[in-house]
Protein backbone atom coordinates (compact mmCIF):
# COMPACT_ATOMS: atom_id res chain seq x y z
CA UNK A 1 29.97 14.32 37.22
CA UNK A 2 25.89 14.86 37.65
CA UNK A 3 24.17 13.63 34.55
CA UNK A 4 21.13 15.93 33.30
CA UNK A 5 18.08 14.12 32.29
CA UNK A 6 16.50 15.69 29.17
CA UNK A 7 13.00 15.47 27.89
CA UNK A 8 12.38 15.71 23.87
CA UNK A 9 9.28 17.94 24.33
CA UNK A 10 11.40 20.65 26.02
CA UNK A 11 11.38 23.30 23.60
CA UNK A 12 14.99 24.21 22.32
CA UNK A 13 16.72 21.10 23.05
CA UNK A 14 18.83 19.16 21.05
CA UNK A 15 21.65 16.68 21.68
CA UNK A 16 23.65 18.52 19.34
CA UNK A 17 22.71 22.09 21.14
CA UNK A 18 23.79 20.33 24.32
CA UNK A 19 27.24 19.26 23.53
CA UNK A 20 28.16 23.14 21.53
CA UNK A 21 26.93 24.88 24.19
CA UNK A 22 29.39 22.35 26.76
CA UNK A 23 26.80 20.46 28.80
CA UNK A 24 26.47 17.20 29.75
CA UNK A 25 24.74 15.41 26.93
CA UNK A 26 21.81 12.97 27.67
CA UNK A 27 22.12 9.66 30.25
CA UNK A 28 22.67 6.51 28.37
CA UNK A 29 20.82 4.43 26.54
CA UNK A 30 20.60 1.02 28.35
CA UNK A 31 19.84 3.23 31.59
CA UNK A 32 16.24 4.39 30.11
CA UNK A 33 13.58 1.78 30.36
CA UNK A 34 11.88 2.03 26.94
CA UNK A 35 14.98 0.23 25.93
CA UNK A 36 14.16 -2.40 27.64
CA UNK A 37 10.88 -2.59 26.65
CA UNK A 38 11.88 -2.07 23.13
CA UNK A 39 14.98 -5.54 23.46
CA UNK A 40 11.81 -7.13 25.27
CA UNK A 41 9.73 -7.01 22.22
CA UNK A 42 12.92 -7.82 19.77
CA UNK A 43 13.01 -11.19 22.12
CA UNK A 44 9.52 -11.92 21.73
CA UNK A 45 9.58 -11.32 17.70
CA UNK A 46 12.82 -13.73 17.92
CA UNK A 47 11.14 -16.07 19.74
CA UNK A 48 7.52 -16.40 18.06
CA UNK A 49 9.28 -17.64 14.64
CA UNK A 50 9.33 -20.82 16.07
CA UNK A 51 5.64 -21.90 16.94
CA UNK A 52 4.73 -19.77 13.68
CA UNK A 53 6.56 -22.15 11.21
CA UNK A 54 5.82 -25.13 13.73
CA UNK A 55 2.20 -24.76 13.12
CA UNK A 56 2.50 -23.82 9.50
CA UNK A 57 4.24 -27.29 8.92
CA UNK A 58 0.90 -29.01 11.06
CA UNK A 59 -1.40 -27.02 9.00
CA UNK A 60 -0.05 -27.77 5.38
CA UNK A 61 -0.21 -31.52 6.46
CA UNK A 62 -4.06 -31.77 7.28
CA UNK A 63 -5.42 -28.90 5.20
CA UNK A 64 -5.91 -28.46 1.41
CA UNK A 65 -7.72 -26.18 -1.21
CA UNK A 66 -7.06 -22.76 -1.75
CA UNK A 67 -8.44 -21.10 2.06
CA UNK A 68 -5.66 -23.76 3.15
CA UNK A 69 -3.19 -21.49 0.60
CA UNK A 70 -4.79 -18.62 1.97
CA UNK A 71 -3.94 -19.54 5.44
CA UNK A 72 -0.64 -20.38 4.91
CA UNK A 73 0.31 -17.73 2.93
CA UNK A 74 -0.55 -15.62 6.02
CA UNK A 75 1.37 -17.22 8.00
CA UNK A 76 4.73 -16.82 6.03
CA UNK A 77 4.00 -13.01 5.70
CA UNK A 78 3.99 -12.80 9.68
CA UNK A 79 7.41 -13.37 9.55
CA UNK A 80 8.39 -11.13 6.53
CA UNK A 81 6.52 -8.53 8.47
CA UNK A 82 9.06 -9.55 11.65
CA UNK A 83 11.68 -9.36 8.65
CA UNK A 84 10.37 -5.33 7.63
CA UNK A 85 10.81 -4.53 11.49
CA UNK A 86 14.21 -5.49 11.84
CA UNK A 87 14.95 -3.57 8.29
CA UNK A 88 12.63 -0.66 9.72
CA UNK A 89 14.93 -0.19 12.63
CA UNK A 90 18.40 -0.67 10.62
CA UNK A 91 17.20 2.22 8.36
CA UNK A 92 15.79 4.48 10.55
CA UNK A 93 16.79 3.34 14.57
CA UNK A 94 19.41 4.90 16.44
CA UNK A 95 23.06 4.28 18.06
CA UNK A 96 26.03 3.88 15.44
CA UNK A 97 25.31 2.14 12.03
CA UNK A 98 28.11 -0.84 12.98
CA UNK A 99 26.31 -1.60 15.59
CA UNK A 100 22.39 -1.48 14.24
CA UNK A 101 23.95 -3.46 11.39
CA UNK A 102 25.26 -6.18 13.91
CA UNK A 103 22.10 -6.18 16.53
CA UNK A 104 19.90 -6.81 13.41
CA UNK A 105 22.08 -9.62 11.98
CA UNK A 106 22.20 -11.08 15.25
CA UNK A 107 18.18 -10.55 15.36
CA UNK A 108 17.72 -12.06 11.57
CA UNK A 109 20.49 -14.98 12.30
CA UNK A 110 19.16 -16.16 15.55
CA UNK A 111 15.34 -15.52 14.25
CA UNK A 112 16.18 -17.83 11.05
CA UNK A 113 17.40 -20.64 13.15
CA UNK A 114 14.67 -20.60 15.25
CA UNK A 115 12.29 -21.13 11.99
CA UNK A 116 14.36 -23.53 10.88
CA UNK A 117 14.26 -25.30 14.25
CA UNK A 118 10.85 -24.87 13.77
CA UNK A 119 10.50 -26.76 10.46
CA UNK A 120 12.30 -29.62 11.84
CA UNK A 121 13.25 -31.23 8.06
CA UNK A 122 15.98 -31.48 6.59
CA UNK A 123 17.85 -29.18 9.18
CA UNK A 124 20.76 -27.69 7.33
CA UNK A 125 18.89 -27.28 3.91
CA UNK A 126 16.28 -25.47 5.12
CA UNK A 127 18.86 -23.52 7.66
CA UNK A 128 20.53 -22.05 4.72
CA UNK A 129 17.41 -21.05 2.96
CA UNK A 130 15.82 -19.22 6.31
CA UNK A 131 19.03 -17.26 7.14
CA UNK A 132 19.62 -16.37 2.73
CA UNK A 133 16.26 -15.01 2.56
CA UNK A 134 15.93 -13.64 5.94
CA UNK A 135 19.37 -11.41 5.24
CA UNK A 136 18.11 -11.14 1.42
CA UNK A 137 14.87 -8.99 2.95
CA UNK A 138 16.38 -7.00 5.03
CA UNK A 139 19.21 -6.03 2.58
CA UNK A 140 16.77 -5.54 0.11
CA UNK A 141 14.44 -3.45 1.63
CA UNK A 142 17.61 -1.27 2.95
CA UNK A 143 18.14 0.10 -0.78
CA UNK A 144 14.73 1.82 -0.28
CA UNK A 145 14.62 2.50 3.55
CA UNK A 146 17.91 3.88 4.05
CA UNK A 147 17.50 6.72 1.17
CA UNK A 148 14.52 8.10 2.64
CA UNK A 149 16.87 8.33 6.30
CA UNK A 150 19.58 10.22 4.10
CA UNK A 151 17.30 12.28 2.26
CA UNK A 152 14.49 13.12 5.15
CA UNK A 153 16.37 13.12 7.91
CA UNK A 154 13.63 10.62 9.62
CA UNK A 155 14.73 9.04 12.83
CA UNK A 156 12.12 6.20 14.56
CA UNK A 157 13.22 6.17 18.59
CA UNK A 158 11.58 7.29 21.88
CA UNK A 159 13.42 10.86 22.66
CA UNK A 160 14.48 12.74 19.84
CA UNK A 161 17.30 14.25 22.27
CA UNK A 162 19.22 11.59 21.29
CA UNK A 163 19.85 12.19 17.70
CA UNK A 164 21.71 15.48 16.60
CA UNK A 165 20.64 17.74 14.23
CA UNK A 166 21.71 17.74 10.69
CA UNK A 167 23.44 20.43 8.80
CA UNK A 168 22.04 19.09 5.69
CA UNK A 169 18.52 20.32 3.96
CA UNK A 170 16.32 17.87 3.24
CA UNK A 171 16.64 15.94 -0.18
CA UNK A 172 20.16 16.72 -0.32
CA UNK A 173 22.48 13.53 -1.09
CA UNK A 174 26.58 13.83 -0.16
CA UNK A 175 29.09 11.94 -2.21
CA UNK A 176 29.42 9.28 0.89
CA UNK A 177 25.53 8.75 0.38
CA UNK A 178 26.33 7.57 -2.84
CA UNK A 179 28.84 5.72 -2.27
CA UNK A 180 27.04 4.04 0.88
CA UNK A 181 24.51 3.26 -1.55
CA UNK A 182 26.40 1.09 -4.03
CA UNK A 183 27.89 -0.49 -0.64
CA UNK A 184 24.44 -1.42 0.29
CA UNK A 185 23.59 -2.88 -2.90
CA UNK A 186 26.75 -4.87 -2.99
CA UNK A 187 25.65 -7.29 0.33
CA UNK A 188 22.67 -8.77 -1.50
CA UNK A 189 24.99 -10.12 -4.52
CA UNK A 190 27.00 -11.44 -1.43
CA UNK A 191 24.77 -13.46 0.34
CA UNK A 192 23.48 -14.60 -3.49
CA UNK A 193 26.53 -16.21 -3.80
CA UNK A 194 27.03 -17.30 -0.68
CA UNK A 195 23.95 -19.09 -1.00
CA UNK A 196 24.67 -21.00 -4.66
CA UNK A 197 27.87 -21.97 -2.75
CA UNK A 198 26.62 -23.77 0.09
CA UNK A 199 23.77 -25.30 -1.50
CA UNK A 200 23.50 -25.08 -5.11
CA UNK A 201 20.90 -27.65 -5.87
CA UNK A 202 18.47 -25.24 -4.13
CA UNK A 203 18.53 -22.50 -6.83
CA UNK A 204 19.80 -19.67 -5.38
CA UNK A 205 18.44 -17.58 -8.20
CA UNK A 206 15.11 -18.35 -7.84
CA UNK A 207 14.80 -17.64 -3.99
CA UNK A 208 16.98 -14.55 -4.44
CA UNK A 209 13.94 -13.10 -6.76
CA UNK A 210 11.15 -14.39 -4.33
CA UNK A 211 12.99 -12.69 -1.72
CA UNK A 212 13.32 -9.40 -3.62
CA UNK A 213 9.34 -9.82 -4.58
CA UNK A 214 8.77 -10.25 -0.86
CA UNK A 215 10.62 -7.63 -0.04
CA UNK A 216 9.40 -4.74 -2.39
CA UNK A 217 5.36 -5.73 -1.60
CA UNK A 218 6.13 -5.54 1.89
CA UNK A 219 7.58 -2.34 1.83
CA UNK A 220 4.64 -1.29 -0.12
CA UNK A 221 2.02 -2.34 2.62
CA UNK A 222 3.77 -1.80 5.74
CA UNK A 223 5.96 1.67 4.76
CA UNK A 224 2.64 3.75 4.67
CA UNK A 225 1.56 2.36 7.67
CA UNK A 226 4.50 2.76 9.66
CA UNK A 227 4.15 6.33 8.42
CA UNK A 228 0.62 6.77 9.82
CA UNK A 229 1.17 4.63 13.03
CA UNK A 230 4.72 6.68 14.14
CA UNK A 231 3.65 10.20 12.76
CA UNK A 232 2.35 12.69 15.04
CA UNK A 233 1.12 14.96 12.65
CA UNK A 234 -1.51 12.73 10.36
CA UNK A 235 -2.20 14.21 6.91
CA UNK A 236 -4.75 13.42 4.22
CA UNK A 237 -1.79 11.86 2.17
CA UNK A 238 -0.51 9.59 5.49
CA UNK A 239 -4.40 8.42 5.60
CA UNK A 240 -4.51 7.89 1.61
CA UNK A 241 -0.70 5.84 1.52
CA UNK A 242 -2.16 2.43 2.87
CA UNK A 243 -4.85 1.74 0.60
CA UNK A 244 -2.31 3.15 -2.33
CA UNK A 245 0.15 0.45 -0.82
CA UNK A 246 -1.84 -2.44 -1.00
CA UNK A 247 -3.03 -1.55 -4.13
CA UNK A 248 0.69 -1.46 -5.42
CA UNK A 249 1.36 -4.68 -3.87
CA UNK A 250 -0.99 -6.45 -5.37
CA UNK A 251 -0.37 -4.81 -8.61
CA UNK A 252 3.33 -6.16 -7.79
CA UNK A 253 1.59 -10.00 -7.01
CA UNK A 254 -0.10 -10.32 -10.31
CA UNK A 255 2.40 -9.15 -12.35
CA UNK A 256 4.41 -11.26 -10.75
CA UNK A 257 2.54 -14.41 -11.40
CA UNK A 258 1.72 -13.43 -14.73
CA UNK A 259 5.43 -13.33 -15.75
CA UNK A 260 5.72 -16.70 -14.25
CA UNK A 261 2.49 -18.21 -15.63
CA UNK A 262 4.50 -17.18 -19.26
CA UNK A 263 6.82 -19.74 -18.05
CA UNK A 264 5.28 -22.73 -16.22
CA UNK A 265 1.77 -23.49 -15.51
CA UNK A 266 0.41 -21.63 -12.74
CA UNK A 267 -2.18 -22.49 -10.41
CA UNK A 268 -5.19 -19.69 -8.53
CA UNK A 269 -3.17 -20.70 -5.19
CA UNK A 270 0.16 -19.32 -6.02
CA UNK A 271 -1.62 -15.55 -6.81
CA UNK A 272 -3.58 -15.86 -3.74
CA UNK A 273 -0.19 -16.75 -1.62
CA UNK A 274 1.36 -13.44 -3.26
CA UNK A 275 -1.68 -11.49 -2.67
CA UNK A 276 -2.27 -12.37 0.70
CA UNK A 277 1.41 -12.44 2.38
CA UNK A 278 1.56 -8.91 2.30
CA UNK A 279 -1.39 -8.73 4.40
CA UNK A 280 -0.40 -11.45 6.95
CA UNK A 281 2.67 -9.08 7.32
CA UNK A 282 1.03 -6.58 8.36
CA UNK A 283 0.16 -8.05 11.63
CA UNK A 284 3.05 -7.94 13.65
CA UNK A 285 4.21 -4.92 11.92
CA UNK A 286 1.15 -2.78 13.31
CA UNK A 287 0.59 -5.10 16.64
CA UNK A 288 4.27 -4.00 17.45
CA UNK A 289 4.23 -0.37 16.38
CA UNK A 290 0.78 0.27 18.20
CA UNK A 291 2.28 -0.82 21.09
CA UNK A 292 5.81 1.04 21.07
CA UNK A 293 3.83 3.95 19.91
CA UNK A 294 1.75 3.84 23.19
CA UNK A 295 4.87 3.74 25.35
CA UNK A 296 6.72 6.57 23.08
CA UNK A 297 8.12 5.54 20.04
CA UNK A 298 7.66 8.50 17.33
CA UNK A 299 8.76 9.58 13.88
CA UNK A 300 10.50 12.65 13.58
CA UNK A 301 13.07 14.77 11.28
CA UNK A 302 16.67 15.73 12.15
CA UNK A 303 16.78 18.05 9.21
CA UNK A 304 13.63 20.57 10.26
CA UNK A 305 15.21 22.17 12.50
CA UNK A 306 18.40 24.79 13.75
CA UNK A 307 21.02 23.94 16.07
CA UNK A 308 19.36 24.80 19.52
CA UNK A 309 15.54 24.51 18.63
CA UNK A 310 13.53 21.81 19.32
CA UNK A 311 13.22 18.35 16.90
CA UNK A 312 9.69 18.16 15.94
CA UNK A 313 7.68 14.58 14.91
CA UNK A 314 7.41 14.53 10.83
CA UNK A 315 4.53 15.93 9.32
């Protein structure tokens, strides 16, 4: 059985077309090498957690003032931005959804250790805080990400050939959506609880609402620019969404505090950490994507086109 080799920029080929019209669909995954290149930089994201947090832990213990705060603040947000890849692909990658759900918790579990490895102190406390917020993050994130797959049809991958058109018009929800939705929302509550089990002296509820802070001003900052890195097709509104972001974010940061400062005395540092973690995420998130995008990667929409026509990028 020969095995036909298809390029995305043919016009007036789809994976779906393929298949209805009865020919041989397109070769494998693992046998195209911007997979590989794509596991190679999963690896290196994996392994880079460690000398991060290694060096965060020398730097907090002979610096101080608030550029020290700024520093370290930066720090942590290079691996929440490692955290908004993994959610980036979950939501919007390809193969099945069982098996981006497991490569990612794989990806989060083994990049959590790793910090914690990394930290060195008190090695099963602070193990059970990396992997609860790590999975906190990405599950997070996911109630935000994965509508905007359902409702766009946006796919992030190197040959469009490989996801099927949709049916479906765009901004059009199904009853499974819906009830994948409340699904998705349920796994944060789990890991919650998982976490006030193992360790309960570690406030659970507190790091649970740090992580969903995290999560929502990192999506702010690196969403739009995933958008303008992986589009094709760069409008005024793609170039306009960063600046918007960041502004939301920090909107997001001082709110934040000031809800807190109603509470307990707070200090310059601790708005200066949530202002500037968003921005030290931002680092790997558009070191990595200007690199895939070099070698391929694109967005693009399975719902702009007919069965039989060509996939185009988003615009």
């Amino acid at each position: 059985m020969s095995i036909t080799v298809i390029d995305s920029n043919d016009a007036g080929v789809t994976a779906k077309g393929l298949v209805a019209a009865g020919n041989i669909s397109v070769p494998a995954w693992w046998t195209q090498w911007h997979s590989w290149v794509f596991a190679g930089f999963v690896v290196a994201n994996v392994a880079v957690a460690w000398p991060i947090l290694r060096s965060l832990i020398r730097f907090q213990d002979n610096a101080t003032g608030l550029w020290a705060d700024a520093v370290q603040s930066g720090m942590i947000g290079l691996c929440i931005g490692q955290l908004y890849l993994a959610s980036l692909w979950l939501a919007f990658g390809g193969l099945s959804t069982l098996l981006r759900f497991a490569m990612v918790l794989l990806a989060v579990l083994l990049g959590a250790i790793n910090a914690a490895i990394g930290i060195g102190e008190d090695w099963g406390m602070v193990m059970t805080i990396c992997i609860g917020v790590s999975l906190l993050i990405v599950l997070l994130s996911q109630l935000v990400l994965a509508p905007v797959r359902w409702l766009t049809g946006w796919r992030i991958d190197f040959d469009s050939a490989y996801h099927a058109a949709e049916a479906g018009g765009r901004m059009q929800l199904r009853l499974w959506h819906y009830l994948a939705l409340i699904f998705l929302a349920t796994l944060p509550l789990v890991v919650y609880r998982t976490m006030d089990a193992i360790a309960p002296n570690d406030d659970a509820a507190g790091l649970a609402t740090t992580a969903a802070l995290l999560a929502a001003m990192t999506v702010f900052v690196a969403a739009p620019v995933t958008w303008l890195i992986l589009s094709k097709h760069r409008t005024f509104i793609a170039w306009l969404a960063p600046p918007m972001g960041l502004i939301l974010a920090g909107a997001l940061g001082y709110l934040a505090t000031v809800a807190m400062r109603s509470e307990q005395a707070q200090s310059p540092s601790e708005l200066v950490f949530l202002l500037l973690l968003p921005l030290g995420a931002l680092v790997p998130v558009a070191l990595n994507l200007l690199i895939l995008r070099m070698v391929g990667l694109h967005l693009f929409s399975t719902k702009c086109c007919e069965i039989g026509t060509r996939m185009p990028a988003v615009r």
